[in-house]
Protein backbone atom coordinates (compact mmCIF):
# COMPACT_ATOMS: atom_id res chain seq x y z
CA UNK A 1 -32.49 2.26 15.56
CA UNK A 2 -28.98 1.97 15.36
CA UNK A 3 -27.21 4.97 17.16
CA UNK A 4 -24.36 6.12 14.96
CA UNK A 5 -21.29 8.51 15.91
CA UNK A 6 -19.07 9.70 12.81
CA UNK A 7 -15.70 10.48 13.58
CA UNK A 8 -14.20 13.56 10.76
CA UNK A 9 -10.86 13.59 9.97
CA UNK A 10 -10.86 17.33 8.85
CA UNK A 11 -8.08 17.74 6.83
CA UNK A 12 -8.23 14.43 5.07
CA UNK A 13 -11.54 15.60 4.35
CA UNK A 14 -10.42 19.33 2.82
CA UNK A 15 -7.86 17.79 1.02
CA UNK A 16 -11.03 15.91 -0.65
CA UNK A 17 -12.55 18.62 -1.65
CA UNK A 18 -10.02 20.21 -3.13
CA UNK A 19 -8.46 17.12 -5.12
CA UNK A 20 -11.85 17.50 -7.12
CA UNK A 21 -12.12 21.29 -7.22
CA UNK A 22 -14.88 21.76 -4.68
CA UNK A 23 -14.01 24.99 -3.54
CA UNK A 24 -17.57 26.24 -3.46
CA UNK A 25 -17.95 23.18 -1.24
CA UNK A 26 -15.99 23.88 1.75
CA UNK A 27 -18.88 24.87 4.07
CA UNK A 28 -19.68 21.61 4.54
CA UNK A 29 -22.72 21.11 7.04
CA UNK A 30 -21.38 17.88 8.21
CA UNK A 31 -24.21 16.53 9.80
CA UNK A 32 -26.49 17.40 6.99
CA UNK A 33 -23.95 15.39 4.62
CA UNK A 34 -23.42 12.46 7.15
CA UNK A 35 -27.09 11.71 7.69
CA UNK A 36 -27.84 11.51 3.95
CA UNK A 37 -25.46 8.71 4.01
CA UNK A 38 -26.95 7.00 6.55
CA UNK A 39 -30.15 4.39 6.40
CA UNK A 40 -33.08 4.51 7.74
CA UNK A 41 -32.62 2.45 10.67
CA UNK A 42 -29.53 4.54 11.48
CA UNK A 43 -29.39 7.76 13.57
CA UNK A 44 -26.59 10.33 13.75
CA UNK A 45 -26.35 10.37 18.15
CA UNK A 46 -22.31 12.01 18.01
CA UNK A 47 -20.59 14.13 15.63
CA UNK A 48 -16.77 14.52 16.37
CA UNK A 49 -14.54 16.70 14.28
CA UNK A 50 -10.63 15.88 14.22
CA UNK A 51 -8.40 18.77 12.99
CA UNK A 52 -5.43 21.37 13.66
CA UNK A 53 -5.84 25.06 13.66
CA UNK A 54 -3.21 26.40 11.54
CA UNK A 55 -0.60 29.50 11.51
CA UNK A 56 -0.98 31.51 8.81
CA UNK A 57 -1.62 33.04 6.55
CA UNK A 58 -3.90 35.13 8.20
CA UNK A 59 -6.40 34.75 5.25
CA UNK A 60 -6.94 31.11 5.86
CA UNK A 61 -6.57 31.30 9.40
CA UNK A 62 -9.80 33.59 9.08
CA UNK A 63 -11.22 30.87 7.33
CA UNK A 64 -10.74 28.40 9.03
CA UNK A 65 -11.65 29.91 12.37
CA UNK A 66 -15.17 31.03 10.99
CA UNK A 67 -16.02 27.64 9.05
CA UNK A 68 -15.06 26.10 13.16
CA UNK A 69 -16.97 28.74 15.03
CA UNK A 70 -20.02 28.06 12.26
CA UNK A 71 -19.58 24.42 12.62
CA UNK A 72 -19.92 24.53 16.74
CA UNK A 73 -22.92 27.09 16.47
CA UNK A 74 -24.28 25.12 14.10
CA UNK A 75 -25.50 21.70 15.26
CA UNK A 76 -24.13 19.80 18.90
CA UNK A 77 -20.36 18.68 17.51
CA UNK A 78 -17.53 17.83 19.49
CA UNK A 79 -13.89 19.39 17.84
CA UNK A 80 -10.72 17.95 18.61
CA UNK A 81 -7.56 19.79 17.98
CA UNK A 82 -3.98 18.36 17.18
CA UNK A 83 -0.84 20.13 15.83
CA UNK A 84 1.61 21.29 13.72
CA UNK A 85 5.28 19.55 13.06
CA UNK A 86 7.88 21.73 10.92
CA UNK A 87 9.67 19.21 8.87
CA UNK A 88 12.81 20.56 6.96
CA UNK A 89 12.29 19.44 2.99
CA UNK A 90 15.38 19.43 0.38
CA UNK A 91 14.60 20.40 -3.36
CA UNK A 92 15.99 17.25 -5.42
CA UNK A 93 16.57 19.65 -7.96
CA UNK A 94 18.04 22.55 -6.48
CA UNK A 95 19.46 21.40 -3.22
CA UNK A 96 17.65 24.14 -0.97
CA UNK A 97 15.79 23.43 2.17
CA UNK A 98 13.01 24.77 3.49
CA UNK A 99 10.27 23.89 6.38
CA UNK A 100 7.15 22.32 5.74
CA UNK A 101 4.76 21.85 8.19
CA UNK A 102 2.77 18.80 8.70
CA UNK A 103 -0.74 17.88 10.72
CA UNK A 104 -0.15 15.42 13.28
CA UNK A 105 -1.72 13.60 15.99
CA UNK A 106 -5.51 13.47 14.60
CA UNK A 107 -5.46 9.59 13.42
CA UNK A 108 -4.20 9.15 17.15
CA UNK A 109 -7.19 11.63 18.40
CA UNK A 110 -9.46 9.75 16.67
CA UNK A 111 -8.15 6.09 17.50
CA UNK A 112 -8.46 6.91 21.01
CA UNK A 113 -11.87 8.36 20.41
CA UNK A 114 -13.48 5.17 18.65
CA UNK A 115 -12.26 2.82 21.29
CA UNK A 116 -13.31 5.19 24.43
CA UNK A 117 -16.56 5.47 22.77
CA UNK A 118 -16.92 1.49 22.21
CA UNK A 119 -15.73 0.60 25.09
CA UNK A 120 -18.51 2.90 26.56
CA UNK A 121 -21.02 1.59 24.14
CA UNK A 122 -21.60 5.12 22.71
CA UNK A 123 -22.63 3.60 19.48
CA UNK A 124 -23.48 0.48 17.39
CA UNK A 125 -21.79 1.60 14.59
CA UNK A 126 -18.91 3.90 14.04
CA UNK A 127 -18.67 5.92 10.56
CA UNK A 128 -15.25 7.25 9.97
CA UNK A 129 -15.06 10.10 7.49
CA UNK A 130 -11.46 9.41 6.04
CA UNK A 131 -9.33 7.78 3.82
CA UNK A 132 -6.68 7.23 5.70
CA UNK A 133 -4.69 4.06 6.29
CA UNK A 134 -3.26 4.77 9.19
CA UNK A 135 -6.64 4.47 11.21
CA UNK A 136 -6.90 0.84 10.36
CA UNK A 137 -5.35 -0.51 13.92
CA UNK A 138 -7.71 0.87 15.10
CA UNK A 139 -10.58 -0.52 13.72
CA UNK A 140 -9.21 -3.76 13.94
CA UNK A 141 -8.91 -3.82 17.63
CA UNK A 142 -13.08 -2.50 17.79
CA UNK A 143 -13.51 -5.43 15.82
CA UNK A 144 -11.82 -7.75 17.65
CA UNK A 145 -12.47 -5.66 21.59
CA UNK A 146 -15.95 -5.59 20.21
CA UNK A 147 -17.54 -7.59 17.77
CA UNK A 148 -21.21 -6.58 17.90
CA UNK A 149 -19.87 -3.25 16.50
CA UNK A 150 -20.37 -2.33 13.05
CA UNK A 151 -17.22 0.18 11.23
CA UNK A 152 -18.01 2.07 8.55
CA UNK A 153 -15.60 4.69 6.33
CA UNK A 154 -17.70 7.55 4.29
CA UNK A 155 -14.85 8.44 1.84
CA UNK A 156 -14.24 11.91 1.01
CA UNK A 157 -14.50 12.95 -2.08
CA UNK A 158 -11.69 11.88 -4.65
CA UNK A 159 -10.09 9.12 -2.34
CA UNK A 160 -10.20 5.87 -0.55
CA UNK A 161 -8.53 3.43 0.94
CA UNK A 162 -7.98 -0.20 0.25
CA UNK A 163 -6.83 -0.71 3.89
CA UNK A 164 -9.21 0.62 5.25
CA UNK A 165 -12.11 -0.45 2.97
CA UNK A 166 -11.24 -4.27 3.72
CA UNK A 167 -11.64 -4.05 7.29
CA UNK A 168 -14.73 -2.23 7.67
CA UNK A 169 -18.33 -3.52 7.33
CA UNK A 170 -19.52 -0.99 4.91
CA UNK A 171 -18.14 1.55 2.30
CA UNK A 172 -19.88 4.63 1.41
CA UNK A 173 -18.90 7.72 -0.30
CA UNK A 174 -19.09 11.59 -0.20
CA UNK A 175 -20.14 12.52 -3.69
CA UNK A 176 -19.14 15.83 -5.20
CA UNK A 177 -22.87 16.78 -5.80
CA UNK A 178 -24.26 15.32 -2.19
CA UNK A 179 -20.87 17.96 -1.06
CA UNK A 180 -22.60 20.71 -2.53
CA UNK A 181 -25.98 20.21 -1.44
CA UNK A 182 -25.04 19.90 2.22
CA UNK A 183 -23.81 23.89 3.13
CA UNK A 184 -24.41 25.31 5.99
CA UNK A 185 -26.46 28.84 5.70
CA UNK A 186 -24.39 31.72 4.04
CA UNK A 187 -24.66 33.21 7.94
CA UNK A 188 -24.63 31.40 11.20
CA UNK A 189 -24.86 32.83 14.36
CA UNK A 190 -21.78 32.81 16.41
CA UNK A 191 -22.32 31.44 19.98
CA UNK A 192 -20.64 34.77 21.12
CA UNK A 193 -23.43 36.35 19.48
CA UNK A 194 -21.59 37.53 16.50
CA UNK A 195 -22.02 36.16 12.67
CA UNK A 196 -20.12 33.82 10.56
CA UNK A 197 -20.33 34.49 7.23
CA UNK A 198 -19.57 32.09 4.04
CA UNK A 199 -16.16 33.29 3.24
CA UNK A 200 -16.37 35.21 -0.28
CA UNK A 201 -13.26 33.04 -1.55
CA UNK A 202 -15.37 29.90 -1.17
CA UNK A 203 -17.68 31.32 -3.96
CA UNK A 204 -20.70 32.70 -3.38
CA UNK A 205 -23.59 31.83 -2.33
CA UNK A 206 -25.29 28.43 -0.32
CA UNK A 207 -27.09 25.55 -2.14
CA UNK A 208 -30.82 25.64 -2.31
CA UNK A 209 -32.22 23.95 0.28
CA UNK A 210 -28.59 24.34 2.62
CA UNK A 211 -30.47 26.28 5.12
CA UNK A 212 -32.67 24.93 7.96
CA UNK A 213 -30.71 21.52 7.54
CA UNK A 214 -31.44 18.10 9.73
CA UNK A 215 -30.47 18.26 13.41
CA UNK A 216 -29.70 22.30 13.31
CA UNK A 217 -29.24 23.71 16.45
């Protein structure tokens, strides 16, 4: 069996999601949606989750929190946390500025993740769920560090990468429908004891079949 570890970039997956209106599909049992993508001479052996915890509002910074507390009770997943930048931003149109914030630091998290891990031989192949271009160093020095490696990028939904694309060894995709048959259960058990619910603004309720998924903890 090939041992595979899949390395999430978090909010290049949300953004995903929401390019194609896949609201409902937010709580995303990762592991459940990454081992449908895999063959059967692969198995999921590390699940690492690249993302920022954000400031406010306080709505989605319920949200968030929940979906990461669900996602840790859930199934054995490693999170990795980098941070906000406010970057001021002038209106073309009416010359006013205002501060945006940006997410930085998770293609370096995750560069420096995929070459401890190789040089460690945590894995024979490496699936990267992003689109993002910037990773593509990266991957190039695997391949050349480590040639018996095999890279693969599972593509969120509603993007890709050309970059990227070219220098892995296989392309595979995270279709809307696969999206909304992976959910975690409407209710996971906090490891503090206390639930995590489905938040009502990511509509309703979980897919048939979502609960009791693959490698549940």
């Amino acid at each position: 069996m090939q041992r595979v570890v899949a390395y999430v970039d978090g909010f290049n997956l949300y953004f995903g999601l929401r390019s194609q209106g896949l609201r409902s599909a937010y709580w995303l049992d990762l592991g459940r949606a990454i081992r449908r993508l895999l063959e059967r001479d692969e198995q999921l052996v590390g699940l690492k989750y690249f993302t920022s915890r954000i400031s406010g509002p306080p709505d989605k910074v319920r949200r968030q929190n929940d979906y990461l507390d669900a996602l840790i009770a859930h199934e054995s997943i490693e999170v990795f946390f980098g941070h906000y930048q406010s970057n001021p931003r002038t209106c073309r149109t009416c010359g006013a500025t205002s501060v945006e914030p940006s997410e930085k630091q998770t293609d370096v998290n995750i560069a420096v993740e995929l070459l401890k891990d190789a040089h460690q031989n945590a894995f024979d192949s490496a699936a990267i769920v992003s689109a993002d271009g910037d990773l593509v160093p990266a991957v190039i020095a695997v391949r050349q560090l480590f040639p018996s490696k095999r890279l693969m990028a599972f593509f969120p939904p509603g993007r890709g990468s050309e970059r990227l694309g070219a220098e892995v060894h296989t392309k595979r995709r995270i279709r809307p429908w696969l999206a909304r048959a992976c959910q975690l259960p409407d209710e996971v058990m906090g490891v503090d004891g206390f639930p995590r619910r489905r938040p009502q603004e990511w509509g309703g309720p979980a897919a048939p079949g979502a609960v009791g998924s693959e490698g549940a903890s």
